[in-house]
Protein backbone atom coordinates (compact mmCIF):
# COMPACT_ATOMS: atom_id res chain seq x y z
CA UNK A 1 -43.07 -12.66 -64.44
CA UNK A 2 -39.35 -12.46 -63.97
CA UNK A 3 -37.33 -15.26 -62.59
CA UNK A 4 -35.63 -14.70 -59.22
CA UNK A 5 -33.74 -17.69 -58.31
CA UNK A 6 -31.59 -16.40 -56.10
CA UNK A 7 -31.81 -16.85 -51.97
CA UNK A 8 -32.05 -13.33 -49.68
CA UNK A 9 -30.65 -12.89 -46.98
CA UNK A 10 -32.50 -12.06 -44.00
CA UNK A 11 -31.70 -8.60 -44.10
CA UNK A 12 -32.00 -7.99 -47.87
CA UNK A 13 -35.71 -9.64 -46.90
CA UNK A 14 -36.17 -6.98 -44.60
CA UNK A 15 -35.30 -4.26 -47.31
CA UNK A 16 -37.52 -5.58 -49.78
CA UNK A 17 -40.40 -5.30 -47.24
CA UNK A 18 -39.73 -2.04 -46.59
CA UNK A 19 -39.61 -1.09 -50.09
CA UNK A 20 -43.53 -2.81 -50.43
CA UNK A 21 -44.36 -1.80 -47.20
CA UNK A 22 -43.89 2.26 -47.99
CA UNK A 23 -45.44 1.47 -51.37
CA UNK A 24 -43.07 3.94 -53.43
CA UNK A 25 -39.78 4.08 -54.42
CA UNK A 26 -36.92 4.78 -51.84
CA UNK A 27 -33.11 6.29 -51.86
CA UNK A 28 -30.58 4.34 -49.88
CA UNK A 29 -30.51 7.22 -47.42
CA UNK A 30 -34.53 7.21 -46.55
CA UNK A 31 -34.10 3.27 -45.97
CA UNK A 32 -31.80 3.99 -43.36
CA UNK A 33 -33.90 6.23 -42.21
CA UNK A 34 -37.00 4.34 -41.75
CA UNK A 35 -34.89 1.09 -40.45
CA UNK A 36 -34.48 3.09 -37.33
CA UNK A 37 -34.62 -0.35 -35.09
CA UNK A 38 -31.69 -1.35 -37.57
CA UNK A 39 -28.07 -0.51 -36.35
CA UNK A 40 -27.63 -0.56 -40.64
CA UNK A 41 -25.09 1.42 -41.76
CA UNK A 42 -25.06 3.10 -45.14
CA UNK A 43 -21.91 0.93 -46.42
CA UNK A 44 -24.28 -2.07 -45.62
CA UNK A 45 -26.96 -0.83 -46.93
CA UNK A 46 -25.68 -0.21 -50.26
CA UNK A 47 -24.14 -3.71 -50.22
CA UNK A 48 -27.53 -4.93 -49.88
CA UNK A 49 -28.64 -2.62 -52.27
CA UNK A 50 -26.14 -3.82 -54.88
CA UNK A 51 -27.29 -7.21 -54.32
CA UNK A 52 -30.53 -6.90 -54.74
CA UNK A 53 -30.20 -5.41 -57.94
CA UNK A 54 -27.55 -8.43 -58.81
CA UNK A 55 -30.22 -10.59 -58.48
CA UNK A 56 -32.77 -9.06 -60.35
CA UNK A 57 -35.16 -8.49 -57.09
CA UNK A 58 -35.07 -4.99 -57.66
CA UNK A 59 -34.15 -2.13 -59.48
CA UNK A 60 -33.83 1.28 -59.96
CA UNK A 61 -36.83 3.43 -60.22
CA UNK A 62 -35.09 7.24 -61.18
CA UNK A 63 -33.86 9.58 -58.95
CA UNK A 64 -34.59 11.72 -56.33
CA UNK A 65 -33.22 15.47 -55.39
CA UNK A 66 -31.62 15.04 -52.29
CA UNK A 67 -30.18 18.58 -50.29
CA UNK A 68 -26.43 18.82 -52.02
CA UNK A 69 -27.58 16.18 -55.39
CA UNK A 70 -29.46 13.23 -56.75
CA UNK A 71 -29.89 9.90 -55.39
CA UNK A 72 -30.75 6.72 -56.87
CA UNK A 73 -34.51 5.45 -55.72
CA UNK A 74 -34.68 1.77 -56.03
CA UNK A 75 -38.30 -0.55 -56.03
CA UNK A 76 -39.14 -3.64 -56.41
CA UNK A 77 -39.46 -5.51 -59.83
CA UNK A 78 -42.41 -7.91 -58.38
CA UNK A 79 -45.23 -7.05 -56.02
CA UNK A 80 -45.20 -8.70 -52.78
CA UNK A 81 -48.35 -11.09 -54.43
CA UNK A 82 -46.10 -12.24 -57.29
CA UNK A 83 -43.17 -12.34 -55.49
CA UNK A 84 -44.51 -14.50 -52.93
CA UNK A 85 -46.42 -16.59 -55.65
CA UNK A 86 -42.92 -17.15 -57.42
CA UNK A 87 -41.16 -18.12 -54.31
CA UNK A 88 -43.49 -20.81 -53.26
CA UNK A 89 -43.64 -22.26 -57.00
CA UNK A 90 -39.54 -22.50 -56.92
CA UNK A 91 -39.77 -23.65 -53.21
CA UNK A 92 -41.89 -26.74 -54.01
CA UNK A 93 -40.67 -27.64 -57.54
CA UNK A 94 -44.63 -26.74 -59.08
CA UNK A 95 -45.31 -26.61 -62.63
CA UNK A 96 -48.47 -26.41 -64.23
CA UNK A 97 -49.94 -29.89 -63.75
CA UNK A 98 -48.42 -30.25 -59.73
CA UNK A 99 -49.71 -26.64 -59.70
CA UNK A 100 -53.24 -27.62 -60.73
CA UNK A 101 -53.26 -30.65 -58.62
CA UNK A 102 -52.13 -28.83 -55.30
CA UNK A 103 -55.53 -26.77 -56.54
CA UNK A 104 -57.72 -29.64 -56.64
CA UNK A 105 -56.49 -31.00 -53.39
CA UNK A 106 -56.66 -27.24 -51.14
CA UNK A 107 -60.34 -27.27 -53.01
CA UNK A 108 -60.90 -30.84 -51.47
CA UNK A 109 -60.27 -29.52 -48.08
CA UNK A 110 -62.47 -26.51 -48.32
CA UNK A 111 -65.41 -26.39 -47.10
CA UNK A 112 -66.62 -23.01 -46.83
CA UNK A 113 -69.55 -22.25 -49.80
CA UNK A 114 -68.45 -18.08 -50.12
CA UNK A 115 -64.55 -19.06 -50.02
CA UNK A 116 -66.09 -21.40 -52.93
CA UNK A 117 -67.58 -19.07 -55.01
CA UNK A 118 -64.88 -16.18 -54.71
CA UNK A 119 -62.64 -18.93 -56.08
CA UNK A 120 -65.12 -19.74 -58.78
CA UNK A 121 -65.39 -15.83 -60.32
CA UNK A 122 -61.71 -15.94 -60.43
CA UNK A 123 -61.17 -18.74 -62.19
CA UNK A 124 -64.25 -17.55 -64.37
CA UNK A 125 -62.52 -13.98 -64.65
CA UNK A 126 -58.70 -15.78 -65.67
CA UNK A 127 -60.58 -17.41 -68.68
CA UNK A 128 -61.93 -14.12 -69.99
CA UNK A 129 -58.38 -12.66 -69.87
CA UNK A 130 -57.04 -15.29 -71.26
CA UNK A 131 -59.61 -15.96 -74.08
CA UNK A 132 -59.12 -11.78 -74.70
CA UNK A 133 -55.43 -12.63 -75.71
């Protein structure tokens, strides 16, 4: 997994979402499109664009036939999952042992037997994959 260190801004938040949200890769153009509720224009938009791919939190996926040329499509580099996984493990400072003991404690608190067992095969499932390596 890739390290993104750097802080968003709310609107390059907002782009990223979009970019998960639609599930496939997107020109600068077609995010202005679908940010109708945005007053974004498409200087600020490929600011934002730049930044992003500054900072690693996306990239560029090919390009796409437009009606004169080609444009750039850009996705993310980490799903929304990972991403959000990342983000809370550089928000609170975790490493492996915090990370394991933030585990045990959320497992203390639970009390639900099915939420218990789902959490169980995963674990189970992890240490195939990892004993497969």
């Amino acid at each position: 997994m890739r390290k993104q260190s750097k802080k968003m801004t709310a609107s390059e938040r907002e782009v990223l979402e979009l970019l998960w949200q639609q599930g496939k890769p997107l020109t600068s153009s077609e995010i202005v499109a679908l940010s109708e509720d945005k007053s974004w224009k498409p200087s600020y938009i490929h600011l934002m664009i730049n930044s992003l791919l500054k900072k690693e939190i996306i990239q560029i996926a090919g390009f796409k036939k437009t009606t004169k040329n080609f444009a750039r499509s850009f996705e993310p580099v980490l799903s929304k999952e990972e991403f959000s996984i990342q983000s809370f493990r550089e928000e609170n400072h975790l490493d492996t042992s915090s990370l394991s003991l933030l585990f045990g404690a959320l497992l203390e608190e639970e009390t639900d037997r099915e939420t218990i067992d789902k959490l169980s095969a995963m674990l189970e499932q992890k240490k195939r994959e990892l004993d497969e390596e």
